[in-house]
C-alpha atoms as a PDB file:
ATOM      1  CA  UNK A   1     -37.243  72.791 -72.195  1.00  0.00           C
ATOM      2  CA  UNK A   2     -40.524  70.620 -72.686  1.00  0.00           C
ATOM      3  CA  UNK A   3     -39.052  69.216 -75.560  1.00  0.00           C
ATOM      4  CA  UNK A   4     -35.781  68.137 -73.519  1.00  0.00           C
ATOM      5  CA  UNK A   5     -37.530  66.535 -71.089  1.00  0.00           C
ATOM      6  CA  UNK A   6     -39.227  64.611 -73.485  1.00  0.00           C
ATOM      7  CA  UNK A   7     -36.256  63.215 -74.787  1.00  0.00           C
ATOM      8  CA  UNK A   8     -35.112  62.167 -71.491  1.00  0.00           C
ATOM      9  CA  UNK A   9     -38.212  59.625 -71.111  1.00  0.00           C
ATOM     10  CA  UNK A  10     -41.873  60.838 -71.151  1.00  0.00           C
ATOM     11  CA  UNK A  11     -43.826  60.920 -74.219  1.00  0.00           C
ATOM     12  CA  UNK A  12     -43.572  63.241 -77.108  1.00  0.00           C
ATOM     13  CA  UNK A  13     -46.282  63.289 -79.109  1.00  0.00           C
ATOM     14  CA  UNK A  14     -44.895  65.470 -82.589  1.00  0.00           C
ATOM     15  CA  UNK A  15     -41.361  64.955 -83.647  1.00  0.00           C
ATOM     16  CA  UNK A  16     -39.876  67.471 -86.054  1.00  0.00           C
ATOM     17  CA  UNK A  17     -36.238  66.902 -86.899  1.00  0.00           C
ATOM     18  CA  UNK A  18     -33.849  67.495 -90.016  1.00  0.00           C
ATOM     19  CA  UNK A  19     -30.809  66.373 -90.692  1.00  0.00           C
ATOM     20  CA  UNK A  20     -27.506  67.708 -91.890  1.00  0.00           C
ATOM     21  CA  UNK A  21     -24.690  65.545 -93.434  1.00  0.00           C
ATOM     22  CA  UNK A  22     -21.394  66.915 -92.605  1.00  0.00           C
ATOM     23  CA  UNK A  23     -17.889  65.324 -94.028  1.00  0.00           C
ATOM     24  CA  UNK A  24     -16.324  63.551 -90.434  1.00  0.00           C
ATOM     25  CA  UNK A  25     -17.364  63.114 -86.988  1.00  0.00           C
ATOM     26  CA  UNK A  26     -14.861  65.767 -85.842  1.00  0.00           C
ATOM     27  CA  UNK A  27     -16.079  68.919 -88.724  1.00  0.00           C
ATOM     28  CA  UNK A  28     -19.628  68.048 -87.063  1.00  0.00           C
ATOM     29  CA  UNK A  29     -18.801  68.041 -83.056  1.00  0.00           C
ATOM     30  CA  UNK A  30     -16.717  71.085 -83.281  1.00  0.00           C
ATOM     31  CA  UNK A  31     -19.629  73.123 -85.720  1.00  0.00           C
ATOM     32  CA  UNK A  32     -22.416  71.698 -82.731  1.00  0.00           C
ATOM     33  CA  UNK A  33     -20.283  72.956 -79.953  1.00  0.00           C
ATOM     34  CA  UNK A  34     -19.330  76.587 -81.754  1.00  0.00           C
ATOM     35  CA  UNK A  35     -22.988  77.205 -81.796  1.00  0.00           C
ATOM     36  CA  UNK A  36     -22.823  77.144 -77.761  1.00  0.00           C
ATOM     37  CA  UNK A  37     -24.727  74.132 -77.386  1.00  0.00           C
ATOM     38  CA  UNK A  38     -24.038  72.309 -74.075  1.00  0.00           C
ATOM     39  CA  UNK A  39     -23.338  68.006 -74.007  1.00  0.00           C
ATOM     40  CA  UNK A  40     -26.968  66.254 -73.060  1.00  0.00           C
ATOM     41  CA  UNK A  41     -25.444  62.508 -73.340  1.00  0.00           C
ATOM     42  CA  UNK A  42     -22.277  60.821 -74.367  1.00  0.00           C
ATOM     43  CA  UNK A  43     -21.475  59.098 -76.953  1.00  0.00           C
ATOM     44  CA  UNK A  44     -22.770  55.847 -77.287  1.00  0.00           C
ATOM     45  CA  UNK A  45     -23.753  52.759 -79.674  1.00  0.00           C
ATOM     46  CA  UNK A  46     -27.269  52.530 -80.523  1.00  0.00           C
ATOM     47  CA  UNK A  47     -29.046  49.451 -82.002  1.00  0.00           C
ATOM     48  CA  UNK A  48     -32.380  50.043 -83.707  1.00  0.00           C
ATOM     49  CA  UNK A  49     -34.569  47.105 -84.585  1.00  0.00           C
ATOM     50  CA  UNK A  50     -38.038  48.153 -87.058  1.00  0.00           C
ATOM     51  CA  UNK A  51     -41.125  45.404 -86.651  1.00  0.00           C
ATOM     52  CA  UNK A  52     -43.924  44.672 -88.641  1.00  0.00           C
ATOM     53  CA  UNK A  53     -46.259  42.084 -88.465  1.00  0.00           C
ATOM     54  CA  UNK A  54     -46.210  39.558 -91.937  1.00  0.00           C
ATOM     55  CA  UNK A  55     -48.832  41.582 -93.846  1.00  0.00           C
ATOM     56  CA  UNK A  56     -46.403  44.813 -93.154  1.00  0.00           C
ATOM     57  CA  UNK A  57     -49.316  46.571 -91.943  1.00  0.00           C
ATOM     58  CA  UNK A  58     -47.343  49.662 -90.063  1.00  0.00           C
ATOM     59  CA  UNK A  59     -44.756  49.959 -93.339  1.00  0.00           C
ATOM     60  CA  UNK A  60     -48.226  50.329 -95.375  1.00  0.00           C
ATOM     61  CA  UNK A  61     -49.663  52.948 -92.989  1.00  0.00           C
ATOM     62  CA  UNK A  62     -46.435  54.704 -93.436  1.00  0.00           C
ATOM     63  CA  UNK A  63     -45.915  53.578 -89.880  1.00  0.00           C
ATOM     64  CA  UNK A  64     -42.877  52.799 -87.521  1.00  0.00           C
ATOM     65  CA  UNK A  65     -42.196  50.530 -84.317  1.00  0.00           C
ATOM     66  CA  UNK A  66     -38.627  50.705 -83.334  1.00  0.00           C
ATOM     67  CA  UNK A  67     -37.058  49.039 -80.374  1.00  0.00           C
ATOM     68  CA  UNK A  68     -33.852  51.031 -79.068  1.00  0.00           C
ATOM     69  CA  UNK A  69     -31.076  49.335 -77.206  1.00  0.00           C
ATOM     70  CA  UNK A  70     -28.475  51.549 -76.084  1.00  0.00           C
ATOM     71  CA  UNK A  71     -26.088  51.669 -72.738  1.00  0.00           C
ATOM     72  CA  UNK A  72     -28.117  52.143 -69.922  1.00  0.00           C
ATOM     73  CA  UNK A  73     -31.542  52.501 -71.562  1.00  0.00           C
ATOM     74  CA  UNK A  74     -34.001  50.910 -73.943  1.00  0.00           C
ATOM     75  CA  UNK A  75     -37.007  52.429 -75.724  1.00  0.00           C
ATOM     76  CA  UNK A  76     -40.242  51.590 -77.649  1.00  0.00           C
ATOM     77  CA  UNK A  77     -41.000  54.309 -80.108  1.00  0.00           C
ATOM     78  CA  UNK A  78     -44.264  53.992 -82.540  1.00  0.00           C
ATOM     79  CA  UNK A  79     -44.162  56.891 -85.265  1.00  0.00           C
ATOM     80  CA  UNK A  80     -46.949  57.594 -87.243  1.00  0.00           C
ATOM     81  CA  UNK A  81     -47.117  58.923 -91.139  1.00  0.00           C
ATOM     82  CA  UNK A  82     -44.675  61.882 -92.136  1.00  0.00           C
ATOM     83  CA  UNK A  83     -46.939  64.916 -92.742  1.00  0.00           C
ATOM     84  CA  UNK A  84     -46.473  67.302 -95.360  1.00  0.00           C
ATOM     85  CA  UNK A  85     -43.881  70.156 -93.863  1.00  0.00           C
ATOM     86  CA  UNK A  86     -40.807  71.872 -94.831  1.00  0.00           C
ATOM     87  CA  UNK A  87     -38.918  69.429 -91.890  1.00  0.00           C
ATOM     88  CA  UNK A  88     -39.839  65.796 -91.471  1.00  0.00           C
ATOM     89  CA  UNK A  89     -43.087  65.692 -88.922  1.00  0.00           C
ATOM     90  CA  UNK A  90     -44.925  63.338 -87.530  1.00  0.00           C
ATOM     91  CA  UNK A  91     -46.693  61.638 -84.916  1.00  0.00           C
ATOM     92  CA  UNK A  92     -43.847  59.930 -81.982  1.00  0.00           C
ATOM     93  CA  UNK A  93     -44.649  57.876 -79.147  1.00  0.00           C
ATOM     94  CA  UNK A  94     -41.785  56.864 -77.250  1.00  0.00           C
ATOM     95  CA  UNK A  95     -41.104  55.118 -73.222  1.00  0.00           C
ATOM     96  CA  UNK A  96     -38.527  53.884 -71.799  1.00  0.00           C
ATOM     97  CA  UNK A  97     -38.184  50.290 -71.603  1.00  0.00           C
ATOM     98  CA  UNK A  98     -36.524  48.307 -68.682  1.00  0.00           C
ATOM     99  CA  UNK A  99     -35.327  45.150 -71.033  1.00  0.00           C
ATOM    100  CA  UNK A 100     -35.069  46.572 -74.869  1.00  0.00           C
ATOM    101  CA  UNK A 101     -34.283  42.687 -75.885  1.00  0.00           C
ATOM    102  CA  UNK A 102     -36.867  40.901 -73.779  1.00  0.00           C
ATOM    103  CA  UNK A 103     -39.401  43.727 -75.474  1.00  0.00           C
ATOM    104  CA  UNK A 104     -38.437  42.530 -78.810  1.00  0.00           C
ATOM    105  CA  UNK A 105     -39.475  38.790 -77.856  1.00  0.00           C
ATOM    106  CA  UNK A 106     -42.191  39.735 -76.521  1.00  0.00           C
ATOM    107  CA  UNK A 107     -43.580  41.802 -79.154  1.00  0.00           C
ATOM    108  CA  UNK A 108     -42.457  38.587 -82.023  1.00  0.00           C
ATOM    109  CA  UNK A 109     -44.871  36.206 -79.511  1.00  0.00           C
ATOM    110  CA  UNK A 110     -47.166  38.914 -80.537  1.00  0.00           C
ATOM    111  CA  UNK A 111     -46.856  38.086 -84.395  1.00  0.00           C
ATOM    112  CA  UNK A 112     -44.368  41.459 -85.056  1.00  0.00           C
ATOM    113  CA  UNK A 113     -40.874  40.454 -86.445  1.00  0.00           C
ATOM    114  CA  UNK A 114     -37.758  42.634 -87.078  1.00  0.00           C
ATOM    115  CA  UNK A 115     -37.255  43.503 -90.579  1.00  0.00           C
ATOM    116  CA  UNK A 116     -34.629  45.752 -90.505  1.00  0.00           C
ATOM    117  CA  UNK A 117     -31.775  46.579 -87.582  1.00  0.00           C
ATOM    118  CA  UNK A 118     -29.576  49.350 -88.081  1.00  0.00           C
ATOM    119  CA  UNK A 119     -26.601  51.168 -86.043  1.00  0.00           C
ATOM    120  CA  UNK A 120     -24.946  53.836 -85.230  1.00  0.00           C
ATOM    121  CA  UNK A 121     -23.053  55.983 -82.900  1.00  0.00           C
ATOM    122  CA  UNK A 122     -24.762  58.887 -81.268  1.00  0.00           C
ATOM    123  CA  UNK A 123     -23.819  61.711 -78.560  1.00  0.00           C
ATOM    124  CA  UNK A 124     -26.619  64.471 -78.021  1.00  0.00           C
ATOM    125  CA  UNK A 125     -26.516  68.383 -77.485  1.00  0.00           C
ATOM    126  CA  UNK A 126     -28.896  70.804 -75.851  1.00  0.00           C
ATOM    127  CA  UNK A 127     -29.419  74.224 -77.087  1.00  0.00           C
ATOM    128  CA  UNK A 128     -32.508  76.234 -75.976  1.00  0.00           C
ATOM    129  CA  UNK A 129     -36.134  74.467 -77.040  1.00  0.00           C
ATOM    130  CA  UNK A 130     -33.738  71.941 -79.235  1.00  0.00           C
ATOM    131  CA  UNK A 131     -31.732  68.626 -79.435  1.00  0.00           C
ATOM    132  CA  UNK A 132     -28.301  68.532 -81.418  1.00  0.00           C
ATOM    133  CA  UNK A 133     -27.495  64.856 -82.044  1.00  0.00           C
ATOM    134  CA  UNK A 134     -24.020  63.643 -83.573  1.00  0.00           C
ATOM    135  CA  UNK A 135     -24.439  60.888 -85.605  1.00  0.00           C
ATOM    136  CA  UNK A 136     -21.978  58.282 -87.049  1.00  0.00           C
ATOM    137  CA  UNK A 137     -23.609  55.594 -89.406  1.00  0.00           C
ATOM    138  CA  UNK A 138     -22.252  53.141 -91.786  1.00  0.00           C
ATOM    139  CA  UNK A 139     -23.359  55.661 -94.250  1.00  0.00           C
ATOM    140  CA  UNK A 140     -21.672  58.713 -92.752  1.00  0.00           C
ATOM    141  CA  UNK A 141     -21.901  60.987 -90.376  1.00  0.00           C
ATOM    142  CA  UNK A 142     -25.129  63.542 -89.666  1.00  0.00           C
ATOM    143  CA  UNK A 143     -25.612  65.938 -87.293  1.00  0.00           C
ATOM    144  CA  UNK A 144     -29.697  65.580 -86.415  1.00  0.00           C
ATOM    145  CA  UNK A 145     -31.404  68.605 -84.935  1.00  0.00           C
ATOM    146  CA  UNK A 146     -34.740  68.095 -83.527  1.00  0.00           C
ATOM    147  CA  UNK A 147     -37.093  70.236 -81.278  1.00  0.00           C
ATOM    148  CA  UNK A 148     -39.450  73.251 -82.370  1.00  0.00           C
ATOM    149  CA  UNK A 149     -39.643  74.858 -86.006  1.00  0.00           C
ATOM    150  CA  UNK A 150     -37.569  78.042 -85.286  1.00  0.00           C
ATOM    151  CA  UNK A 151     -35.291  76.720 -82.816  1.00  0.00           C
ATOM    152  CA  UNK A 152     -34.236  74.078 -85.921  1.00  0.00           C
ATOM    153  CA  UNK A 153     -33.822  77.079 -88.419  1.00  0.00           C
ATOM    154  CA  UNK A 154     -31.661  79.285 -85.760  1.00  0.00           C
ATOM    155  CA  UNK A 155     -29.541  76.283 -85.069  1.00  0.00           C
ATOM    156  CA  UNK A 156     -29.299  75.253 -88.913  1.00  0.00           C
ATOM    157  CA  UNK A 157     -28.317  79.177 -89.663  1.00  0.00           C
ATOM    158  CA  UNK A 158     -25.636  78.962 -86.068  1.00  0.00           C
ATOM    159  CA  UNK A 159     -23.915  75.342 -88.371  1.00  0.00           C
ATOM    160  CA  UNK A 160     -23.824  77.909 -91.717  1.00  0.00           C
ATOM    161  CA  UNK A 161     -26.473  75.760 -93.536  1.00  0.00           C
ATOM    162  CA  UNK A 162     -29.780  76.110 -94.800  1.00  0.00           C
ATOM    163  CA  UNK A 163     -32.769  74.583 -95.908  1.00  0.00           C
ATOM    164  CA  UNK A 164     -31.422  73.578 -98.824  1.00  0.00           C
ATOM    165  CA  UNK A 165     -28.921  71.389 -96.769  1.00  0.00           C
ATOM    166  CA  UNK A 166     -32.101  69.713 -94.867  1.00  0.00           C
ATOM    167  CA  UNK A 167     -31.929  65.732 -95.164  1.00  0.00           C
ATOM    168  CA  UNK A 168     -35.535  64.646 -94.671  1.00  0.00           C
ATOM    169  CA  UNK A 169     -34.956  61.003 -95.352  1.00  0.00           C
ATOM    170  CA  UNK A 170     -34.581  58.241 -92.434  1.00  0.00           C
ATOM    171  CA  UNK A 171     -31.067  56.359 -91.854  1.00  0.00           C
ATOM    172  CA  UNK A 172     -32.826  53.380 -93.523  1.00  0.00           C
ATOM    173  CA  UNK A 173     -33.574  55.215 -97.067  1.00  0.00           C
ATOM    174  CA  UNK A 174     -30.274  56.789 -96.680  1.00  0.00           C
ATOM    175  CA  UNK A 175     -28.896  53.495 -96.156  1.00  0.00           C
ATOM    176  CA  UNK A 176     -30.519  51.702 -99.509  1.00  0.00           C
ATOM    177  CA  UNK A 177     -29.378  54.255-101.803  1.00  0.00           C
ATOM    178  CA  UNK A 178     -25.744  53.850-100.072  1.00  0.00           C
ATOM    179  CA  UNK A 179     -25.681  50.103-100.969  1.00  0.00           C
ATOM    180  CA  UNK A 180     -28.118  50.853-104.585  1.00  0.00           C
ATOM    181  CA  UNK A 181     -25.378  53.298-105.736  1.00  0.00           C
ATOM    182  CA  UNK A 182     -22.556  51.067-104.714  1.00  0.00           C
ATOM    183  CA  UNK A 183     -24.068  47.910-106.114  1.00  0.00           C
ATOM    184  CA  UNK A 184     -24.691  45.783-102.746  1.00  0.00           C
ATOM    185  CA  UNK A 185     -27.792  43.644-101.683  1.00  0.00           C
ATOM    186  CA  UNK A 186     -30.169  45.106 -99.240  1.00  0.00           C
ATOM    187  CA  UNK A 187     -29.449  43.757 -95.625  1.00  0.00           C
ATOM    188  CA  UNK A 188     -29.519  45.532 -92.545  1.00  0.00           C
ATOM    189  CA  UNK A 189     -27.151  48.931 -91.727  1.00  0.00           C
ATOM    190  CA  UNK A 190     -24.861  47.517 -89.331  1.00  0.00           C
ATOM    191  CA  UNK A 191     -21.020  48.996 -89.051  1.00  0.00           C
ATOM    192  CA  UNK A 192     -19.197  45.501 -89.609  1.00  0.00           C
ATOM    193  CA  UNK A 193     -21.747  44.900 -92.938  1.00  0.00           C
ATOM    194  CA  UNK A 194     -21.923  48.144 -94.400  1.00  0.00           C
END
């Protein structure tokens, strides 16, 4: 349950998620709720902005600073390196912001600009030490399942995967080899662009 309240808005300082790709929205939600999970938070749009300052000092450090706008809340996440594991791991600080947009001027007075914005439609599940997210992207829909080692294997077994099913790469990779394999120019992974 630590990890849950985490997600609702105090700091977590180790994320460890994988993700599964499933064919639609609707083979996803109904494999997430056969597993018993319970709903956490609705569906909802969520806008993701990545800064850097001009000498891309976090993207060389391996480094992320995300602003999150979504309905009724707005978050600042830094994420250190990925470490070497089986699931993607690393280092996540993350608050709750009162103004997500005013944030993001504040932090480009600072000398960071956005370099990448990306989309997508989320609703989250709760099952034991674990969060079950739903996600639909320009790219197609995931299911994300983050929260302790074991409680991400037993949840991957309860969907009939694997580790050999694990996706380990962010939306933004997934997103350039989308538009690399379909012959488009990089931009940003937004639903009425992609």
């Amino acid at each position: 349950m630590e990890y849950i309240r985490a997600r609702m808005g105090m700091v977590t300082t180790l994320e460890r998620e994988v993700k599964l790709r499933f064919g639609s929205v609707e083979e996803a939600r109904t494999a997430v709720q056969a597993t018993g999970a319970t709903p956490l938070r609705c569906r909802r749009l969520q806008e993701d902005a990545l800064l850097d300052d001009p000498a891309e000092t976090l993207r060389h450090r391996r480094c992320v600073l995300r602003v999150r706008v979504e309905s009724g809340k707005s978050l600042l996440t830094f994420k250190g390196p990925v470490q070497p594991s089986p699931m993607k791991l690393r280092e996540e600080i993350e608050t709750v912001i009162g103004d997500g947009e005013t944030m993001l001027r504040c932090l480009e007075a600072l000398g960071y600009g956005v370099w990448f914005r990306y989309q997508k439609y989320r609703e989250e599940f709760a099952l034991n030490d674990v969060v079950i997210a739903v996600d639909e992207t320009p790219v197609g829909v995931f299911v994300e399942i983050e929260g302790g080692e074991q409680g991400i294997v037993d949840v991957t077994r309860a969907l009939g995967r694997g580790p050999g099913d694990f996706v380990l790469d962010s939306y933004r990779c997934l997103f350039m080899e989308h538009r690399r394999a379909h012959g488009k120019p990089d931009t940003d992974m937004l639903f009425d662009e992609a």
